[in-house]
C-alpha atoms as a PDB file:
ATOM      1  CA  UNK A   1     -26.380  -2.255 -23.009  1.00  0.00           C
ATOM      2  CA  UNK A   2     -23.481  -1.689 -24.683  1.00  0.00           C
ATOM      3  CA  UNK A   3     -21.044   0.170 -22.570  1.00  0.00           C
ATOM      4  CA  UNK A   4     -21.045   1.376 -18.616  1.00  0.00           C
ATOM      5  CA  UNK A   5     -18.824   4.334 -17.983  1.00  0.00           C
ATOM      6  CA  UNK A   6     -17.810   5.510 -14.570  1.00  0.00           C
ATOM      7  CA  UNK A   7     -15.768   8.251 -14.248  1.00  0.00           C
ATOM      8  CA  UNK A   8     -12.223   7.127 -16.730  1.00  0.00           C
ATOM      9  CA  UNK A   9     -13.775   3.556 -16.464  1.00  0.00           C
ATOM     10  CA  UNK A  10     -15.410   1.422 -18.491  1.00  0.00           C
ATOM     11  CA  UNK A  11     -17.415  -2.298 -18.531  1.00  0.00           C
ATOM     12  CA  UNK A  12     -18.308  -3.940 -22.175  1.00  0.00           C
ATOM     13  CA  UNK A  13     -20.993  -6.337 -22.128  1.00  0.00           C
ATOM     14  CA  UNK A  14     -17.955  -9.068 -23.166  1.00  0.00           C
ATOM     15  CA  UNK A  15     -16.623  -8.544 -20.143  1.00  0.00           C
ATOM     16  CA  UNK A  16     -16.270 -11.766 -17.523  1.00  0.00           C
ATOM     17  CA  UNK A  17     -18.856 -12.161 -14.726  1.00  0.00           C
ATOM     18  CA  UNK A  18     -16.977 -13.644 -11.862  1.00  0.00           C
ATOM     19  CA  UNK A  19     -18.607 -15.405  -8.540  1.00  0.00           C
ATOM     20  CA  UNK A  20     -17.309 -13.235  -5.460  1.00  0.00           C
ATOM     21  CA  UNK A  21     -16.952 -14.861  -2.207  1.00  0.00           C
ATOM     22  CA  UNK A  22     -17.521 -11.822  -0.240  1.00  0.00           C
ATOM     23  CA  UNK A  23     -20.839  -9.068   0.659  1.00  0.00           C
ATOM     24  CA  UNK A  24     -20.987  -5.862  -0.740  1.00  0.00           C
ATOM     25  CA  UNK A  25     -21.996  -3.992  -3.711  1.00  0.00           C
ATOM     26  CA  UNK A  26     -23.025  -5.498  -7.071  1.00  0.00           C
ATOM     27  CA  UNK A  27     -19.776  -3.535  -8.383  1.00  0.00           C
ATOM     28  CA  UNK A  28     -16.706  -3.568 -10.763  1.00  0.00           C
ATOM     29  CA  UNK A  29     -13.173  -3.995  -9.905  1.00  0.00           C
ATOM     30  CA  UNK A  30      -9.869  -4.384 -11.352  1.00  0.00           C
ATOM     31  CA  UNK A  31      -9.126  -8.738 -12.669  1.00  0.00           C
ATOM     32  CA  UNK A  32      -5.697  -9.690 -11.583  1.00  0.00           C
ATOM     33  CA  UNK A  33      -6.386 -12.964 -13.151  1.00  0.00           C
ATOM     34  CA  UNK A  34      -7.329 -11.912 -16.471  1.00  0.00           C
ATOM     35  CA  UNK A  35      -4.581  -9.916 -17.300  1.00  0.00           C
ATOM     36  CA  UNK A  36      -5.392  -6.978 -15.730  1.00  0.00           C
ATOM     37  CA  UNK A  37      -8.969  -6.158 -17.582  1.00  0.00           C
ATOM     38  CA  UNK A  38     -11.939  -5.446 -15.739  1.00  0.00           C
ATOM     39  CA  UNK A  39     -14.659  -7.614 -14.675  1.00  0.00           C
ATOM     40  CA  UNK A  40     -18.095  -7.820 -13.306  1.00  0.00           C
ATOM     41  CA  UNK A  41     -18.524  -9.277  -9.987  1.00  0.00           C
ATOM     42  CA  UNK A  42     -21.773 -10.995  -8.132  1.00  0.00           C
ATOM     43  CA  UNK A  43     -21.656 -12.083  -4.711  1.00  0.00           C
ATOM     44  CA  UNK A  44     -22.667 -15.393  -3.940  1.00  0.00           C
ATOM     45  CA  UNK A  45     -24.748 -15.142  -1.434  1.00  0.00           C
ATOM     46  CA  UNK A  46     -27.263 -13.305  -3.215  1.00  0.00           C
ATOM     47  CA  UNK A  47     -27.607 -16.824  -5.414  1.00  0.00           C
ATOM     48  CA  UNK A  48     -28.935 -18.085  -2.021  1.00  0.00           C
ATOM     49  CA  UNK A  49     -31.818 -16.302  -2.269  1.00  0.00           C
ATOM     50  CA  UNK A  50     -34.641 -18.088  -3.931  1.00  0.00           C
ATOM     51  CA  UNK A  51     -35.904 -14.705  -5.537  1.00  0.00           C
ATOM     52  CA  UNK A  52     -32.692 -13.851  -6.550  1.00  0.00           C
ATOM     53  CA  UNK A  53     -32.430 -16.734  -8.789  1.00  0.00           C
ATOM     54  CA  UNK A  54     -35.780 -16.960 -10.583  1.00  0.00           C
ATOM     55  CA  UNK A  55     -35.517 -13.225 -11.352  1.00  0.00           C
ATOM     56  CA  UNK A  56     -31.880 -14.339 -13.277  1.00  0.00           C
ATOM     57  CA  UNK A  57     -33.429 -17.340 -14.846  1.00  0.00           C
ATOM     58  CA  UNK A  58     -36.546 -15.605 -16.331  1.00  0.00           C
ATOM     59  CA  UNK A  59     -34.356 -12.692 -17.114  1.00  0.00           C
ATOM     60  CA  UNK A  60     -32.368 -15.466 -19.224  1.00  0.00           C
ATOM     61  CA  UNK A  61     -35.134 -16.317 -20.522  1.00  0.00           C
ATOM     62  CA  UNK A  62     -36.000 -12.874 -21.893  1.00  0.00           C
ATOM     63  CA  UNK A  63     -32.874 -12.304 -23.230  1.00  0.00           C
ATOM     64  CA  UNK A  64     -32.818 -15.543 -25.540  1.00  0.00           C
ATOM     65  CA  UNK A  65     -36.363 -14.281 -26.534  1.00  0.00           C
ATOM     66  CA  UNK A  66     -35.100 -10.819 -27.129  1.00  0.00           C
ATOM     67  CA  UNK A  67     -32.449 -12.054 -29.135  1.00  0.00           C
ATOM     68  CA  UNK A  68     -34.148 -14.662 -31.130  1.00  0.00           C
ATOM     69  CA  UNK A  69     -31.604 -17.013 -30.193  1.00  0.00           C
ATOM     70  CA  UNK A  70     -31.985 -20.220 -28.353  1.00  0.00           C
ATOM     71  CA  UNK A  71     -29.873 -22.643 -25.297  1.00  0.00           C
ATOM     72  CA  UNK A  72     -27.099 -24.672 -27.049  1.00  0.00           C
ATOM     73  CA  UNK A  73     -24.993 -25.816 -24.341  1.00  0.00           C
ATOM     74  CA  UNK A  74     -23.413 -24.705 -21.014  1.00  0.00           C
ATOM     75  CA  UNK A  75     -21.571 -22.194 -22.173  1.00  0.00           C
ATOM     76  CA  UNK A  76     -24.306 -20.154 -24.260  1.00  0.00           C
ATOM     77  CA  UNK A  77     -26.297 -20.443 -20.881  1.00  0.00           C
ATOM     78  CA  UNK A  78     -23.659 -19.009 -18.632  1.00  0.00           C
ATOM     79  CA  UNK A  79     -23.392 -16.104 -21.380  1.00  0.00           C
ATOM     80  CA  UNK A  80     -27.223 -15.494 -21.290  1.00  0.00           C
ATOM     81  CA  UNK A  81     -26.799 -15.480 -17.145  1.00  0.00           C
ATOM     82  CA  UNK A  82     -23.820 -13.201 -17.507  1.00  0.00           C
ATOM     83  CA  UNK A  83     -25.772 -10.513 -19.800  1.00  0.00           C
ATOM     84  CA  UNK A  84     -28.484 -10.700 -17.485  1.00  0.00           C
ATOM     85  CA  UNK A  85     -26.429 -10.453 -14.181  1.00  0.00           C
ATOM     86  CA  UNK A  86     -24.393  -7.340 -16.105  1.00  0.00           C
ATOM     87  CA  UNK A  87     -28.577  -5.682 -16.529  1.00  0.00           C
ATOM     88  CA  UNK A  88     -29.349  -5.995 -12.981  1.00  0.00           C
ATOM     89  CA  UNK A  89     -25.761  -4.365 -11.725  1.00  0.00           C
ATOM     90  CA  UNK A  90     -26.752  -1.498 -13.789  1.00  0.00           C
ATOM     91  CA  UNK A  91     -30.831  -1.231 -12.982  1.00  0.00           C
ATOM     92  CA  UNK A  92     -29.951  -1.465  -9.253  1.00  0.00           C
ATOM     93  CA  UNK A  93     -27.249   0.858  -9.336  1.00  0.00           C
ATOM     94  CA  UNK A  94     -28.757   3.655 -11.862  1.00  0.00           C
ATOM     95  CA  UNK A  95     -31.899   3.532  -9.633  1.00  0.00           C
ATOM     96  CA  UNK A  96     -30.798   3.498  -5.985  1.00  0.00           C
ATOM     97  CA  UNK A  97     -28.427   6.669  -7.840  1.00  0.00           C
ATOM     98  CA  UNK A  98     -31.787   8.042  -8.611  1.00  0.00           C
ATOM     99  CA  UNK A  99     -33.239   7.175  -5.792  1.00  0.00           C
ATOM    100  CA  UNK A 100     -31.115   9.023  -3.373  1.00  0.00           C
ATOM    101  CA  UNK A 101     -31.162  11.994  -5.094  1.00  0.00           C
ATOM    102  CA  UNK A 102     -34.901  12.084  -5.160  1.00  0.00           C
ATOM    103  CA  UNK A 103     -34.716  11.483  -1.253  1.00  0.00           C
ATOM    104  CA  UNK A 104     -32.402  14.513  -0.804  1.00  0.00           C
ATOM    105  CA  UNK A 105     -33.737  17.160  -3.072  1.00  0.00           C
ATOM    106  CA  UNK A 106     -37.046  16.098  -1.019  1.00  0.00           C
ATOM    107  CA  UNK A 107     -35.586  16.328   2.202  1.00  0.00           C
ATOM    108  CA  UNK A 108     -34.066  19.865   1.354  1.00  0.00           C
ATOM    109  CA  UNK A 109     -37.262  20.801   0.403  1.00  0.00           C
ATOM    110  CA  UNK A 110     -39.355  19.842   3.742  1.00  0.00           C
ATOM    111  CA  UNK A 111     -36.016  21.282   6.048  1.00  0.00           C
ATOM    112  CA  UNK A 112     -36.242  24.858   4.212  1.00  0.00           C
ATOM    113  CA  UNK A 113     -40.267  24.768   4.621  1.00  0.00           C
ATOM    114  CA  UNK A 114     -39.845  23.917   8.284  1.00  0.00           C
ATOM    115  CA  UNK A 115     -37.330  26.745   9.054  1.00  0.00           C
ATOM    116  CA  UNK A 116     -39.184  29.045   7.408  1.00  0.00           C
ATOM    117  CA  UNK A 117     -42.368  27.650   9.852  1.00  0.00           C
ATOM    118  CA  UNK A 118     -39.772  27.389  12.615  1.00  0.00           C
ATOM    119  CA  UNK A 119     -39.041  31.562  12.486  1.00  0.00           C
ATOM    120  CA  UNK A 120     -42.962  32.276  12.245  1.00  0.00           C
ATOM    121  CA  UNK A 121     -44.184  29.719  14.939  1.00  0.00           C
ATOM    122  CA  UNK A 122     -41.329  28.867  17.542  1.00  0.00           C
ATOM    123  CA  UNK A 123     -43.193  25.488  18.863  1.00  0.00           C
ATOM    124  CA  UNK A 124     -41.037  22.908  19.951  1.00  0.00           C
ATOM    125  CA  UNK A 125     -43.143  20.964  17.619  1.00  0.00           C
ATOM    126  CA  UNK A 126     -41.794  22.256  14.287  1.00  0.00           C
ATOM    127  CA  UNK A 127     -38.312  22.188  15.960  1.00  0.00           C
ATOM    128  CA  UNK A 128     -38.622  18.299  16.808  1.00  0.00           C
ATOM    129  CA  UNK A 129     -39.699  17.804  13.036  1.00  0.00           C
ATOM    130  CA  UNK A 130     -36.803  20.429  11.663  1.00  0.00           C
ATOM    131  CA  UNK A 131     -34.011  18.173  13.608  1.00  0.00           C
ATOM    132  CA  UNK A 132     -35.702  15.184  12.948  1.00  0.00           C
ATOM    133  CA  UNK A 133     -35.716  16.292   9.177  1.00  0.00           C
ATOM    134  CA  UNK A 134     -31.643  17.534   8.834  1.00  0.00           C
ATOM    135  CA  UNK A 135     -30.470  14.368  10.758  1.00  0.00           C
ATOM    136  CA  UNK A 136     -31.993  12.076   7.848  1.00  0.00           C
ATOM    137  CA  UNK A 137     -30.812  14.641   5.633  1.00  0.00           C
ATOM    138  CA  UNK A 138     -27.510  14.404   7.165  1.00  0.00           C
ATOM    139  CA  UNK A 139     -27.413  10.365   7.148  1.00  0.00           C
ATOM    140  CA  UNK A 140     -28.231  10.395   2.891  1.00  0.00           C
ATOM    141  CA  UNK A 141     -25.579  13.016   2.402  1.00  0.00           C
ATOM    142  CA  UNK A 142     -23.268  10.747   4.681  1.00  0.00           C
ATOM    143  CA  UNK A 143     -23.599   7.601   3.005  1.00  0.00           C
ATOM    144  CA  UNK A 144     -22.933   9.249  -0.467  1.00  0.00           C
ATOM    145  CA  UNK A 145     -20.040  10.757   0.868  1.00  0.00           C
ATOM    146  CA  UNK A 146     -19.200   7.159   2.356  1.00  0.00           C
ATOM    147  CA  UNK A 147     -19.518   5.700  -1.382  1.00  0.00           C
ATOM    148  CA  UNK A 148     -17.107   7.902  -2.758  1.00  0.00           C
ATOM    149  CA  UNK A 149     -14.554   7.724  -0.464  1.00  0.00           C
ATOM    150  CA  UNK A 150     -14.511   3.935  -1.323  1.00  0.00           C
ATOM    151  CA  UNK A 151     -14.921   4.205  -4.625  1.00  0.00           C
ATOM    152  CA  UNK A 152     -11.747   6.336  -4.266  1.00  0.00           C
ATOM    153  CA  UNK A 153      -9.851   4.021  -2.250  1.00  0.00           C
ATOM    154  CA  UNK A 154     -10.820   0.868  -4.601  1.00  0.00           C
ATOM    155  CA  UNK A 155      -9.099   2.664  -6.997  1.00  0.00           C
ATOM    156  CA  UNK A 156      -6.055   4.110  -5.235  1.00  0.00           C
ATOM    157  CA  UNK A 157      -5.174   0.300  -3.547  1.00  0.00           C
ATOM    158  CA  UNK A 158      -7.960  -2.575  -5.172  1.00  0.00           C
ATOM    159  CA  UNK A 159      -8.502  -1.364  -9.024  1.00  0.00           C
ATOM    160  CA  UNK A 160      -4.881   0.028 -10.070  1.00  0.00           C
ATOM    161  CA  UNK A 161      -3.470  -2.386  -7.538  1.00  0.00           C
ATOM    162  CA  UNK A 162      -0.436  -0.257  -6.723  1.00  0.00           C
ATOM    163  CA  UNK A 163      -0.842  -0.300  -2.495  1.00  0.00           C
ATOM    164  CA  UNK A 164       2.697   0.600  -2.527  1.00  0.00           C
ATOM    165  CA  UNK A 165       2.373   3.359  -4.406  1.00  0.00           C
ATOM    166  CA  UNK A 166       2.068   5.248  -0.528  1.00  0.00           C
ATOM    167  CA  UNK A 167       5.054   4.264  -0.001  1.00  0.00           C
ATOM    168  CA  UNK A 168       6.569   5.108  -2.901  1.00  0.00           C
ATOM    169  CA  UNK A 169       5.898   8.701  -2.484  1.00  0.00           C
ATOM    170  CA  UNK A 170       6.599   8.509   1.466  1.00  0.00           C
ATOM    171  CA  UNK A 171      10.276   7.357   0.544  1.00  0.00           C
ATOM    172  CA  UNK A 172      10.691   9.850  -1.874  1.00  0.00           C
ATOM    173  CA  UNK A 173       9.441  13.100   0.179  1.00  0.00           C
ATOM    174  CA  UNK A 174      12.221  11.911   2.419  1.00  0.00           C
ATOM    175  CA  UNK A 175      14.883  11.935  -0.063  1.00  0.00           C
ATOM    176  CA  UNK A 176      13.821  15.269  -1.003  1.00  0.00           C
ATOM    177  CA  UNK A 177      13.806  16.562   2.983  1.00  0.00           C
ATOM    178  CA  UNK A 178      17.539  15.010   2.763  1.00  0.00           C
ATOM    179  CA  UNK A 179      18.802  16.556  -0.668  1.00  0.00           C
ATOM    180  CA  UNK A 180      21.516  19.334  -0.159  1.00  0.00           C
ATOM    181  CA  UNK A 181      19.619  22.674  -1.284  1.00  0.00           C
ATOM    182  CA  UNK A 182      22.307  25.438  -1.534  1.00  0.00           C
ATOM    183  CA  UNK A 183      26.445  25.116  -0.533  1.00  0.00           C
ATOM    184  CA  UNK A 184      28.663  27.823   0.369  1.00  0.00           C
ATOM    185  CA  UNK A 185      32.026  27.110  -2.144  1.00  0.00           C
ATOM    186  CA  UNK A 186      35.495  27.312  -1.134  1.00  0.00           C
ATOM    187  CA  UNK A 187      35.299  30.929  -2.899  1.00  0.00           C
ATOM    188  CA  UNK A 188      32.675  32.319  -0.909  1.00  0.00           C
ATOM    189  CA  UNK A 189      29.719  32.046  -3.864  1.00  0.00           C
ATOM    190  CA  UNK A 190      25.978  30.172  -2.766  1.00  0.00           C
ATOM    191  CA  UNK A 191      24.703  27.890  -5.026  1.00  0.00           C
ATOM    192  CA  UNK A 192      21.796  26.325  -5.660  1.00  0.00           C
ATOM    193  CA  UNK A 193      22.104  24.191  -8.759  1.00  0.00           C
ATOM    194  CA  UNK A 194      22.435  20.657  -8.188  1.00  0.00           C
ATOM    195  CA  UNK A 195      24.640  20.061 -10.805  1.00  0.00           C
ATOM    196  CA  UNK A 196      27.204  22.805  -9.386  1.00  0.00           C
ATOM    197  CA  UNK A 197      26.038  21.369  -5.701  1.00  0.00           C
ATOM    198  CA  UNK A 198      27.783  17.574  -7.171  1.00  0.00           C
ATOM    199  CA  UNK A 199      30.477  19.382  -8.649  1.00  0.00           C
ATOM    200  CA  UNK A 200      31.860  21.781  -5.866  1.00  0.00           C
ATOM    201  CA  UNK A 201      31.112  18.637  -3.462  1.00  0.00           C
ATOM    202  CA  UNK A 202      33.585  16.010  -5.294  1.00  0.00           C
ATOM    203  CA  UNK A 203      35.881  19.131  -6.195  1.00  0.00           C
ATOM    204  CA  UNK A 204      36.191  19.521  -2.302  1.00  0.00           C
ATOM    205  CA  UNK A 205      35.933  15.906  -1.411  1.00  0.00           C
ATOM    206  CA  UNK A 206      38.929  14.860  -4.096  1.00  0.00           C
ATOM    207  CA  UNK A 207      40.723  17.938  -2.667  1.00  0.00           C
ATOM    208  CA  UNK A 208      40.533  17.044   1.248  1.00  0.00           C
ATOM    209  CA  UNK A 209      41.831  13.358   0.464  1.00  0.00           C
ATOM    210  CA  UNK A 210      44.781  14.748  -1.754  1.00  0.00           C
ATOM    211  CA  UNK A 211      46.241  17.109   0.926  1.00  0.00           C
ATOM    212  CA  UNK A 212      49.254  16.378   2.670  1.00  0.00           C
ATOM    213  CA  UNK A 213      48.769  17.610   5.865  1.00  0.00           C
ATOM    214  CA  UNK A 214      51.659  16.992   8.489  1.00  0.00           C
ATOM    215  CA  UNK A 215      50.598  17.045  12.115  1.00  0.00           C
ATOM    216  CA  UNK A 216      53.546  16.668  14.658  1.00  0.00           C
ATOM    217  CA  UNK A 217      53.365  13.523  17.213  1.00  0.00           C
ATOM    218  CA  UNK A 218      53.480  15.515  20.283  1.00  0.00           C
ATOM    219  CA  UNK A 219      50.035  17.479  19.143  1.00  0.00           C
ATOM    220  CA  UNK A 220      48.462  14.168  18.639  1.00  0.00           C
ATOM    221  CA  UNK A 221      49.494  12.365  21.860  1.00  0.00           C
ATOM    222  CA  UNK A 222      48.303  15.909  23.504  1.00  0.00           C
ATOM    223  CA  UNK A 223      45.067  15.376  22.072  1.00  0.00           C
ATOM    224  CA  UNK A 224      44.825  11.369  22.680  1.00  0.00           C
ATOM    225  CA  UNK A 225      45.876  12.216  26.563  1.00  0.00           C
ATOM    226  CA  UNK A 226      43.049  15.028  26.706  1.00  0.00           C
ATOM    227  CA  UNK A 227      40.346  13.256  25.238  1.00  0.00           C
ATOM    228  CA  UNK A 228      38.201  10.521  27.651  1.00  0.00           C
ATOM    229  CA  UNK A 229      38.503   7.527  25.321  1.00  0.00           C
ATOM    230  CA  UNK A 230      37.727   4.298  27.363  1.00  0.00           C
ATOM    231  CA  UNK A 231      41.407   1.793  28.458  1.00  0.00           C
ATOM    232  CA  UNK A 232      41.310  -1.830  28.495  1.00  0.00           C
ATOM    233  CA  UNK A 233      42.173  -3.123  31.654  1.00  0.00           C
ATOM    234  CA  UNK A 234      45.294  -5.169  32.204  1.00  0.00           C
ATOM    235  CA  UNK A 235      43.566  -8.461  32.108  1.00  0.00           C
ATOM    236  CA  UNK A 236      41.821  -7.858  28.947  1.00  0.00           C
ATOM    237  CA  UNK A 237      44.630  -8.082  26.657  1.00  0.00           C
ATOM    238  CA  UNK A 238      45.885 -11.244  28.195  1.00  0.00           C
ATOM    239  CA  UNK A 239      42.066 -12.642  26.986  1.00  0.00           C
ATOM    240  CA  UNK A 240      42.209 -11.126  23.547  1.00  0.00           C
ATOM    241  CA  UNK A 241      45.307 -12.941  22.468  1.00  0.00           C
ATOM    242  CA  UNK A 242      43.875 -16.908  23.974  1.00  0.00           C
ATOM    243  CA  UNK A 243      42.887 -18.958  21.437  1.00  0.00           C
ATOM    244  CA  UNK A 244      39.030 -18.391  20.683  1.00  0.00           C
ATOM    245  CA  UNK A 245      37.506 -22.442  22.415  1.00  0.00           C
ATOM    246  CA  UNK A 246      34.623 -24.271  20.037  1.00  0.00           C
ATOM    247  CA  UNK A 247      32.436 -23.105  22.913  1.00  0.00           C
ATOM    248  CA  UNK A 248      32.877 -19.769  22.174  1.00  0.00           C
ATOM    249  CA  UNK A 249      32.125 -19.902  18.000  1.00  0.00           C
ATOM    250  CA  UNK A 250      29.669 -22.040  18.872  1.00  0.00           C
ATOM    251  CA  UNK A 251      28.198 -19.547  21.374  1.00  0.00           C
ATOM    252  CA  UNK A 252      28.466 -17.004  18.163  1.00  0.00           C
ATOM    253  CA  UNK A 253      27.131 -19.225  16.113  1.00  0.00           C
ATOM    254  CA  UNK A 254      24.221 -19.522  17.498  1.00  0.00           C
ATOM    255  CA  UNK A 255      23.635 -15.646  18.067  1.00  0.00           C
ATOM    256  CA  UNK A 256      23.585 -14.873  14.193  1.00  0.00           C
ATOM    257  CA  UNK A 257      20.317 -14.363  12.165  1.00  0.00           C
ATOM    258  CA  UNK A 258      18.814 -17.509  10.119  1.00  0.00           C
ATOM    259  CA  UNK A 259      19.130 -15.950   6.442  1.00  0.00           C
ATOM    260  CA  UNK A 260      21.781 -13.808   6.646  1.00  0.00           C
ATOM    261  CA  UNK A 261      25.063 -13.581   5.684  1.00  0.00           C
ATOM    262  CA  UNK A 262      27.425 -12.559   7.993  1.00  0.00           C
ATOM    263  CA  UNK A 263      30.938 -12.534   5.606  1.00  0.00           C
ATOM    264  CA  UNK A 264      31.405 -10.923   2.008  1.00  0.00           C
ATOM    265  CA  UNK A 265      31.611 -14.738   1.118  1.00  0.00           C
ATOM    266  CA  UNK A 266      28.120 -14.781   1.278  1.00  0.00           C
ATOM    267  CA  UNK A 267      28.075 -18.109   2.678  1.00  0.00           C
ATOM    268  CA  UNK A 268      24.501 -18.478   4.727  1.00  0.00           C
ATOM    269  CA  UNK A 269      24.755 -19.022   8.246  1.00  0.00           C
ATOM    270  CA  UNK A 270      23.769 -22.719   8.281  1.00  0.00           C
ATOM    271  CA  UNK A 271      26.918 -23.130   6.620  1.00  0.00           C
ATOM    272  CA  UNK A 272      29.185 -21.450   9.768  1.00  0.00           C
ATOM    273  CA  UNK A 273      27.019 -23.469  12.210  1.00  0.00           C
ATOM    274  CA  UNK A 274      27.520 -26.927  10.573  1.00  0.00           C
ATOM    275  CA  UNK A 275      31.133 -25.796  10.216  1.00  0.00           C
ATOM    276  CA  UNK A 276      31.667 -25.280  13.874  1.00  0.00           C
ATOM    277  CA  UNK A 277      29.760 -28.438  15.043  1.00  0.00           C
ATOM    278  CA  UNK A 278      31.988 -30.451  12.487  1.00  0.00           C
ATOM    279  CA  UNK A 279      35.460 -29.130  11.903  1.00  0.00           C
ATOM    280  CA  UNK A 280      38.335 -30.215  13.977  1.00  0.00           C
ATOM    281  CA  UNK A 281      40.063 -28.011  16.297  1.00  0.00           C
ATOM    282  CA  UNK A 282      43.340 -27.612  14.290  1.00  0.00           C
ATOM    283  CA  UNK A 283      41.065 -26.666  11.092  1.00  0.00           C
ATOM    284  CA  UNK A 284      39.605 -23.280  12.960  1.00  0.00           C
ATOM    285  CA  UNK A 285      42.587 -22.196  14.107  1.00  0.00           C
ATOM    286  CA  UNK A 286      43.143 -21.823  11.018  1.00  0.00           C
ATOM    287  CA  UNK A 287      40.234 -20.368  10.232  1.00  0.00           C
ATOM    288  CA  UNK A 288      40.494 -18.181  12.898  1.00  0.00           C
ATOM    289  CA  UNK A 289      44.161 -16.892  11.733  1.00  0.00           C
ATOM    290  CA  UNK A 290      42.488 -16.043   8.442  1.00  0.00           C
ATOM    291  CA  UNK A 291      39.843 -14.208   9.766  1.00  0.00           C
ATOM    292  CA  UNK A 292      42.601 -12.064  11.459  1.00  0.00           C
END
């Protein structure tokens, strides 16, 4: 038992056996504590079980047997149990493997015998039997395909641990949807390179914010007058220029979002709030003037 391959993956017998809190499988998974390696894993409450146990400790015993060597301490023990507890992942797996392919190439054969039976003699008899027969059939071929949809997933998110890896290739397919395929340039010519696509774009860009384009005031007042932009009313001024009350940054204060910062300071906000509880009047007025 030198070596267990699965698929790209592989367990040495020096691999770690590690206790696992939780049911399932007798299985391998990825060790985030170890560095990254791989690792054996038994669930614990299969050490509940009385059986369990003395099937481990006379398979210890075996194994010292086997290998003419002998118990020395603690940790030659927990080696012995860990060679043994690596034996009985692979016996149980290998043979429930086995197992279930026995069960289906036997239940294939029985559902072709009783459709051939089922054209001859149309009792309801051999039909009861026939659906009886493909629904077990069905329910092997379902777990199987249950196991390796897991065994897929363990690996996408539990044994390569990269669950963000989803959304990693989410994020990108929407850059892509937003990338600039092809651009008409200024001379009429499509292009679809997206080095010439960066080009023509800053040629255009640096040209549009270099023109001196001269637009008389009467066109512009024309346009102001004909568009519906919103007026303040007469009283509204007259509120904008009073002098902002400790109430009122207080009242703001309190509004903003613990952990952010609101100012390119990058001051946090408990900062502004002890500020306006403490600071006198004549201090954020001055503040304020700043700020304008």
């Amino acid at each position: 038992m030198s070596e267990r391959t699965r698929g790209t993956e592989a367990l040495t017998q020096h691999t770690e056996v590690i206790l696992w809190p939780y049911k399932g499988n007798l299985r391998e998974s990825n060790c985030d504590t170890c560095g990254g390696g791989k690792e054996w894993r038994v669930q614990t409450w299969r050490l509940q079980n009385t059986k369990v146990v003395e099937k481990l400790e006379h398979g210890t015993q075996y194994y010292f047997i086997e290998n003419k060597g002998s118990v020395q301490s603690l940790v030659v023990l927990w080696e012995g149990y860990q060679a043994t507890i690596r034996g009985e992942i692979i016996v149980g797996e290998v043979g429930e493997k086995r197992h279930r392919e026995k069960r289906l190439v036997k239940l294939e054969t029985e559902l072709i015998a009783l459709e051939r039976q089922y054209t001859v003699q149309l009792t309801q008899v051999i039909k009861k039997q026939m659906n009886q027969t493909r629904e077990e059939y069905n329910i092997v071929t379902r777990d199987e395909v249950c196991q390796q949809y897991l065994l897929r997933r363990k690996r996408l998110y539990e044994a390569v641990n990269k669950g963000g890896k989803l959304l990693a290739l989410l994020g990108k397919k929407e850059q892509s949807d937003s990338h600039i395929r092809e651009l008409w340039t200024a001379k009429g010519k499509l292009i679809r390179d997206p080095k010439e696509i960066m080009e023509e774009m800053a040629a255009q860009i640096e040209d549009f914010y270099k023109s001196c384009i001269t637009i008389p005031e009467a066109e512009i007042a024309g346009f102001l007058n004909d568009c519906p932009l919103t007026c303040l009313s007469l009283q509204k001024p007259v509120d904008l220029k009073e002098e902002i009350t400790k109430e009122e940054l207080s009242a703001a204060l309190g509004q903003l979002q613990k952990g952010k910062s609101p100012g390119p300071n990058g001051l946090p906000v408990k900062f502004y709030r002890n500020l306006g509880r403490g600071r006198c009047r004549t201090y954020m007025r001055h503040i304020i003037t700043q700020l304008k």
